[in-house]
N, C-alpha and C. Protein backbone atom coordinates (compact mmCIF):
# COMPACT_ATOMS: atom_id res chain seq x y z
N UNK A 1 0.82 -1.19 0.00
CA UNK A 1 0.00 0.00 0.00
C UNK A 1 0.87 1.25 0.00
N UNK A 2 2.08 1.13 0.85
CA UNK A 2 3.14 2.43 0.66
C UNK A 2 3.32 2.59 -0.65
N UNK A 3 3.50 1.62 -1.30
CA UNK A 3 4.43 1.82 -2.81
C UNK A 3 3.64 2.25 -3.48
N UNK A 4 2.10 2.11 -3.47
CA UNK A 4 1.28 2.57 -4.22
C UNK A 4 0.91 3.42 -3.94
N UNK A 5 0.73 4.11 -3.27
CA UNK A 5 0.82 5.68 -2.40
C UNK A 5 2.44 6.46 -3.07
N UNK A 6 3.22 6.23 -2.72
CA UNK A 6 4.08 6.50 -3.75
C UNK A 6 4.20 6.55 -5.09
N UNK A 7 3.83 6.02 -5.64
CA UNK A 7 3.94 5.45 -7.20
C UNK A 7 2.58 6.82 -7.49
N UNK A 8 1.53 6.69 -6.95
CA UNK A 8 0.65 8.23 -6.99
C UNK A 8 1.37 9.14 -6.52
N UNK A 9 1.88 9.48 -5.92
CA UNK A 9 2.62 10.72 -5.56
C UNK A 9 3.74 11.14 -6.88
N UNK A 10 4.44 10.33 -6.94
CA UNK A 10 5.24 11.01 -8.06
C UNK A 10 4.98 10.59 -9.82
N UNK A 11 3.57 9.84 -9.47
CA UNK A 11 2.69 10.34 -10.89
C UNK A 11 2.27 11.47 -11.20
N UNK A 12 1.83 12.23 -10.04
CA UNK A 12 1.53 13.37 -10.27
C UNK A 12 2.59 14.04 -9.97
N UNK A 13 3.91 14.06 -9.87
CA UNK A 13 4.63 15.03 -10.24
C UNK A 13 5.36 14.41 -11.17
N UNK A 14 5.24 13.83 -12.14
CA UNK A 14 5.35 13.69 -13.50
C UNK A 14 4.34 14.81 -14.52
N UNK A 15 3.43 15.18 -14.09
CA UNK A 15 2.22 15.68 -14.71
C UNK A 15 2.60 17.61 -14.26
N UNK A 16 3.54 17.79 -13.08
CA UNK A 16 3.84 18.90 -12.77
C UNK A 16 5.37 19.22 -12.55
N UNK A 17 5.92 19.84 -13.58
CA UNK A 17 7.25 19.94 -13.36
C UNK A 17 8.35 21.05 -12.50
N UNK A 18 7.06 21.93 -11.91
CA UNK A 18 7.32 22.81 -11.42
C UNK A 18 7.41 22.40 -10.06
N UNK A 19 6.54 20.79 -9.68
CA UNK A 19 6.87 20.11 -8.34
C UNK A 19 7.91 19.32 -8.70
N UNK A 20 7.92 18.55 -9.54
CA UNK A 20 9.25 18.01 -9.55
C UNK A 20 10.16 18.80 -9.57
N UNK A 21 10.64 20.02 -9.89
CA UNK A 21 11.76 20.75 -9.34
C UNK A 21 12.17 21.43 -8.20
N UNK A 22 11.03 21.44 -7.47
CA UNK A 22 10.89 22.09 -6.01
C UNK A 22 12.05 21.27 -5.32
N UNK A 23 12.80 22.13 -4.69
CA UNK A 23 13.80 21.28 -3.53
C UNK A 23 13.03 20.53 -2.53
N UNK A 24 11.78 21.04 -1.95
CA UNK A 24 11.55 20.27 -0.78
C UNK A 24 10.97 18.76 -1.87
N UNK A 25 10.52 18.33 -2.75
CA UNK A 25 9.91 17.62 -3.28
C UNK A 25 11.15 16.72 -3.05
N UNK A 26 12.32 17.02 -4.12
CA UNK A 26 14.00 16.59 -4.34
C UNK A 26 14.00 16.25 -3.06
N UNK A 27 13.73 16.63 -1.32
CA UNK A 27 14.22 16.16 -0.21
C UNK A 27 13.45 15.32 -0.09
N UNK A 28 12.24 15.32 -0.23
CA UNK A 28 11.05 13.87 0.23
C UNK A 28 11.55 12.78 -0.75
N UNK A 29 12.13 12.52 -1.99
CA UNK A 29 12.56 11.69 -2.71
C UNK A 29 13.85 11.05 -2.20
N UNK A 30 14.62 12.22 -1.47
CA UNK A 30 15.89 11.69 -1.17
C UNK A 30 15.65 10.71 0.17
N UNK A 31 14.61 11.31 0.92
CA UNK A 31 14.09 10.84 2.61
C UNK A 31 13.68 9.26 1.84
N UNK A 32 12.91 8.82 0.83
CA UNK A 32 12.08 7.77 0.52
C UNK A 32 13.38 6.94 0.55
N UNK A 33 14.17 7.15 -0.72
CA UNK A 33 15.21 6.56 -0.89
C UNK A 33 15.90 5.68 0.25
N UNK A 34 16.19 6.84 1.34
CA UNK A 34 16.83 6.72 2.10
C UNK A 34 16.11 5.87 3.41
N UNK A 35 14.74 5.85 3.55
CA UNK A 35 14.02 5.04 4.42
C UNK A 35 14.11 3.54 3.71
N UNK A 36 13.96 3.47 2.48
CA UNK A 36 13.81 2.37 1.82
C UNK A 36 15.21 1.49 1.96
N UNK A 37 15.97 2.23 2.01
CA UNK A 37 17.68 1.72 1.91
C UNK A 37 17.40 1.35 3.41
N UNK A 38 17.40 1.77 4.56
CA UNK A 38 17.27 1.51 6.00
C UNK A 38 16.32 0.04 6.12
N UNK A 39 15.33 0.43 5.59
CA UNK A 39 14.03 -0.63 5.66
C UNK A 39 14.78 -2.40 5.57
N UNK A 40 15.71 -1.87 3.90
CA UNK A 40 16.52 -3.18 3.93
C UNK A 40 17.70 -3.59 4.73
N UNK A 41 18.39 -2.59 5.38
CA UNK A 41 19.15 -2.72 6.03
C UNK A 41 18.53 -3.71 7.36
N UNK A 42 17.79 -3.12 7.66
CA UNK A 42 17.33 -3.83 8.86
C UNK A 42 16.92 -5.19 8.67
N UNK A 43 16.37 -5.38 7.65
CA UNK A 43 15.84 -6.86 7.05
C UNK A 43 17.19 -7.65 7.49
N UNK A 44 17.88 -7.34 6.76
CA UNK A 44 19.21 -7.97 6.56
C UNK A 44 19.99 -8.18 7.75
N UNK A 45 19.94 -7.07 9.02
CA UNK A 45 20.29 -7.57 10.15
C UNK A 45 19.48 -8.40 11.10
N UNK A 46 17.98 -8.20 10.79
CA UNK A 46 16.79 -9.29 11.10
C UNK A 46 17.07 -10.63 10.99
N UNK A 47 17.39 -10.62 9.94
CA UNK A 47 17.64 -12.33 9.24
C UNK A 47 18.68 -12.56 9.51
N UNK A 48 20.11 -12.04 9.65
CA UNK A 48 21.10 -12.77 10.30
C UNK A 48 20.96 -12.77 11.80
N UNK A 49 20.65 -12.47 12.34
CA UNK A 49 20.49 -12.82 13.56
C UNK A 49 19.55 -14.34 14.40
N UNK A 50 18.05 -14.17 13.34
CA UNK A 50 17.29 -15.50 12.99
C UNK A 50 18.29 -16.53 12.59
N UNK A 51 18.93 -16.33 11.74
CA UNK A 51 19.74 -17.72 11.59
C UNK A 51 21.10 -17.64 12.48
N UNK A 52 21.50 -16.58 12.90
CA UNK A 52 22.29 -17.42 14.28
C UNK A 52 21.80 -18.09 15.91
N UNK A 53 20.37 -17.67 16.09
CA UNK A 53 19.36 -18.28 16.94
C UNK A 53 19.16 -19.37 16.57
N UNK A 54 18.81 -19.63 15.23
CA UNK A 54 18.21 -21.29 14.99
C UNK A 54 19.84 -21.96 15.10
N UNK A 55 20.95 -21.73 14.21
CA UNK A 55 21.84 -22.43 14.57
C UNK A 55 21.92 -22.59 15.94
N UNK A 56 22.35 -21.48 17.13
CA UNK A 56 22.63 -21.90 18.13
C UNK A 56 21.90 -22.60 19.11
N UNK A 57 20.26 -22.54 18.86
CA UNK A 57 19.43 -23.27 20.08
C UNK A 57 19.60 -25.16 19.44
N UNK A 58 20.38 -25.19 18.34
CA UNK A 58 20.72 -26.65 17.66
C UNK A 58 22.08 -26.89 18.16
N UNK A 59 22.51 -26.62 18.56
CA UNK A 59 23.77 -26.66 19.09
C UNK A 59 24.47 -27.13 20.89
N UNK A 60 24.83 -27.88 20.63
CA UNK A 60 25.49 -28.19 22.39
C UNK A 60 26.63 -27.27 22.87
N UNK A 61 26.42 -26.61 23.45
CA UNK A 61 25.34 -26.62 25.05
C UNK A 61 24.64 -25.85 25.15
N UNK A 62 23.96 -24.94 23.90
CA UNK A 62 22.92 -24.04 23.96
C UNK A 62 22.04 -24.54 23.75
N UNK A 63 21.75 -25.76 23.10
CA UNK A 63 20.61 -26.47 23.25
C UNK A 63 19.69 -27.00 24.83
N UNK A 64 20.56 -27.31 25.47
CA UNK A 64 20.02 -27.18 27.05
C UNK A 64 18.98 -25.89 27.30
N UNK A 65 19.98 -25.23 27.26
CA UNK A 65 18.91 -24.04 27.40
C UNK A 65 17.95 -23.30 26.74
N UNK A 66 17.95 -24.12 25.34
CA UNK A 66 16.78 -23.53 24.61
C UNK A 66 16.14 -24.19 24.66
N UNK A 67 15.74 -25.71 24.85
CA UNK A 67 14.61 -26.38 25.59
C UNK A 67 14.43 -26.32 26.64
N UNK A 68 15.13 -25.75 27.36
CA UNK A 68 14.54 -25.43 28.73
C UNK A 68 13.84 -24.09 28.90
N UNK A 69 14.26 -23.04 28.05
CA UNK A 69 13.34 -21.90 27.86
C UNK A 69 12.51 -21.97 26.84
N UNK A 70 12.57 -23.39 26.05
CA UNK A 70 11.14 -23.26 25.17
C UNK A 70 11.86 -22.22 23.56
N UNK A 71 13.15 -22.20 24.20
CA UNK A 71 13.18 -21.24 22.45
C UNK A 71 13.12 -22.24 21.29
N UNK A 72 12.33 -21.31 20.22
CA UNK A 72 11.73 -21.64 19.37
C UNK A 72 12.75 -21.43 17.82
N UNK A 73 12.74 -22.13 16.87
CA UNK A 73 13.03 -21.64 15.99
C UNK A 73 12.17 -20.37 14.98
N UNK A 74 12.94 -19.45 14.46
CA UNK A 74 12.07 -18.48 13.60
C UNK A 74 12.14 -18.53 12.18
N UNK A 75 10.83 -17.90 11.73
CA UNK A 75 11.45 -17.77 10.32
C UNK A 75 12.23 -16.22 9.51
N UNK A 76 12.87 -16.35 8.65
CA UNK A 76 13.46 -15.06 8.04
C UNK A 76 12.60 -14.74 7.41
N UNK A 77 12.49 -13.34 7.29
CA UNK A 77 11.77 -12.01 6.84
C UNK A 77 12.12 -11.67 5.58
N UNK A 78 11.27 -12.38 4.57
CA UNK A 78 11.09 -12.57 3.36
C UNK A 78 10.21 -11.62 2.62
N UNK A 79 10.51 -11.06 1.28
CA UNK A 79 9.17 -10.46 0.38
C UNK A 79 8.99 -11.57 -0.64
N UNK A 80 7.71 -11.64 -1.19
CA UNK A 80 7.35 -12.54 -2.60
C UNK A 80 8.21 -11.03 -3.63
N UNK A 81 8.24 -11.74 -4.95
CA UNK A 81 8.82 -10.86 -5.74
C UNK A 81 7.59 -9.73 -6.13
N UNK A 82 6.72 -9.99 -6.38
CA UNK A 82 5.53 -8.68 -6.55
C UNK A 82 6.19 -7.73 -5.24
N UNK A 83 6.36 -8.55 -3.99
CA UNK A 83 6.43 -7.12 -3.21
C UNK A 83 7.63 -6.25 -3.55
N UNK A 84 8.42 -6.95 -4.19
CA UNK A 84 9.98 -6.08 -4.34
C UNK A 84 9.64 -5.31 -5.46
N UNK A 85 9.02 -5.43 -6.37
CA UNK A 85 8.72 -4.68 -7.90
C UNK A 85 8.05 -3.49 -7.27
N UNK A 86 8.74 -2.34 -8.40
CA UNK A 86 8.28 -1.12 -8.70
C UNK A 86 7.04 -0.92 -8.73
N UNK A 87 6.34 0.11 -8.70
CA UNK A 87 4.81 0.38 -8.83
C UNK A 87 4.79 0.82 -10.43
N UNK A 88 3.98 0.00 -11.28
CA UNK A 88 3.38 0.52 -12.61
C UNK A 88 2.58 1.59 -12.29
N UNK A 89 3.07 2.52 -12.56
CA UNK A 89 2.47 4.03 -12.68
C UNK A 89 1.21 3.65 -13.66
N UNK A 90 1.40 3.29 -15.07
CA UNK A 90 0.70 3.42 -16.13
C UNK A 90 -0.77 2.31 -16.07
N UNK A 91 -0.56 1.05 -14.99
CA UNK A 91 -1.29 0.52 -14.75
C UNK A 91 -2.40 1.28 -13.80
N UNK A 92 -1.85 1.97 -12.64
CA UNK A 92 -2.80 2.81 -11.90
C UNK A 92 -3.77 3.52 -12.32
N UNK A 93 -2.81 4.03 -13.59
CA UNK A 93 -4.13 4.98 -14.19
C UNK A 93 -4.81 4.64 -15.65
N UNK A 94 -4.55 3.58 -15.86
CA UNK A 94 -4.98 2.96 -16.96
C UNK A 94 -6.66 2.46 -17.08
């Protein structure tokens, strides 16, 4: 739903070039960018961490204590490929 909220937002400043040149516009593009770059960052420290939990509660002598506290294995924090794809602008408004 973000991306498509996005993908409208700078449809219509395709349609206005006087917003696409605005600096503050140029800073909300740079902020997206830059949340989006973070967003994955974090994924990526998410998921290595998940797989050093599942390795270690498999492991002797951390295994003791992860059946004894019940730790669980997790899963990694995955997108299907639709979620990674761009927003078709031309589909939105088609």
């Amino acid at each position: 739903m973000l991306r498509m909220g996005l993908g409208n937002l700078f449809a219509v400043a395709e349609d206005y070039p006087e917003l696409k040149a605005s600096e503050k516009f140029r800073h909300l593009q740079a902020r997206i960018s830059g949340l989006e770059n973070s967003i994955a960052d974090r994924r990526e420290y998410y998921n290595e961490a998940v797989k050093i939990n599942n390795v270690r509660i498999e492991q002797f002598p951390d295994v003791i204590i992860a059946n004894w506290f019940k730790f669980k294995s997790r899963d990694l924090l995955e997108f299907s490929d639709a979620d990674k794809q761009d927003v078709n602008i031309g589909k939105l408004f088609g």
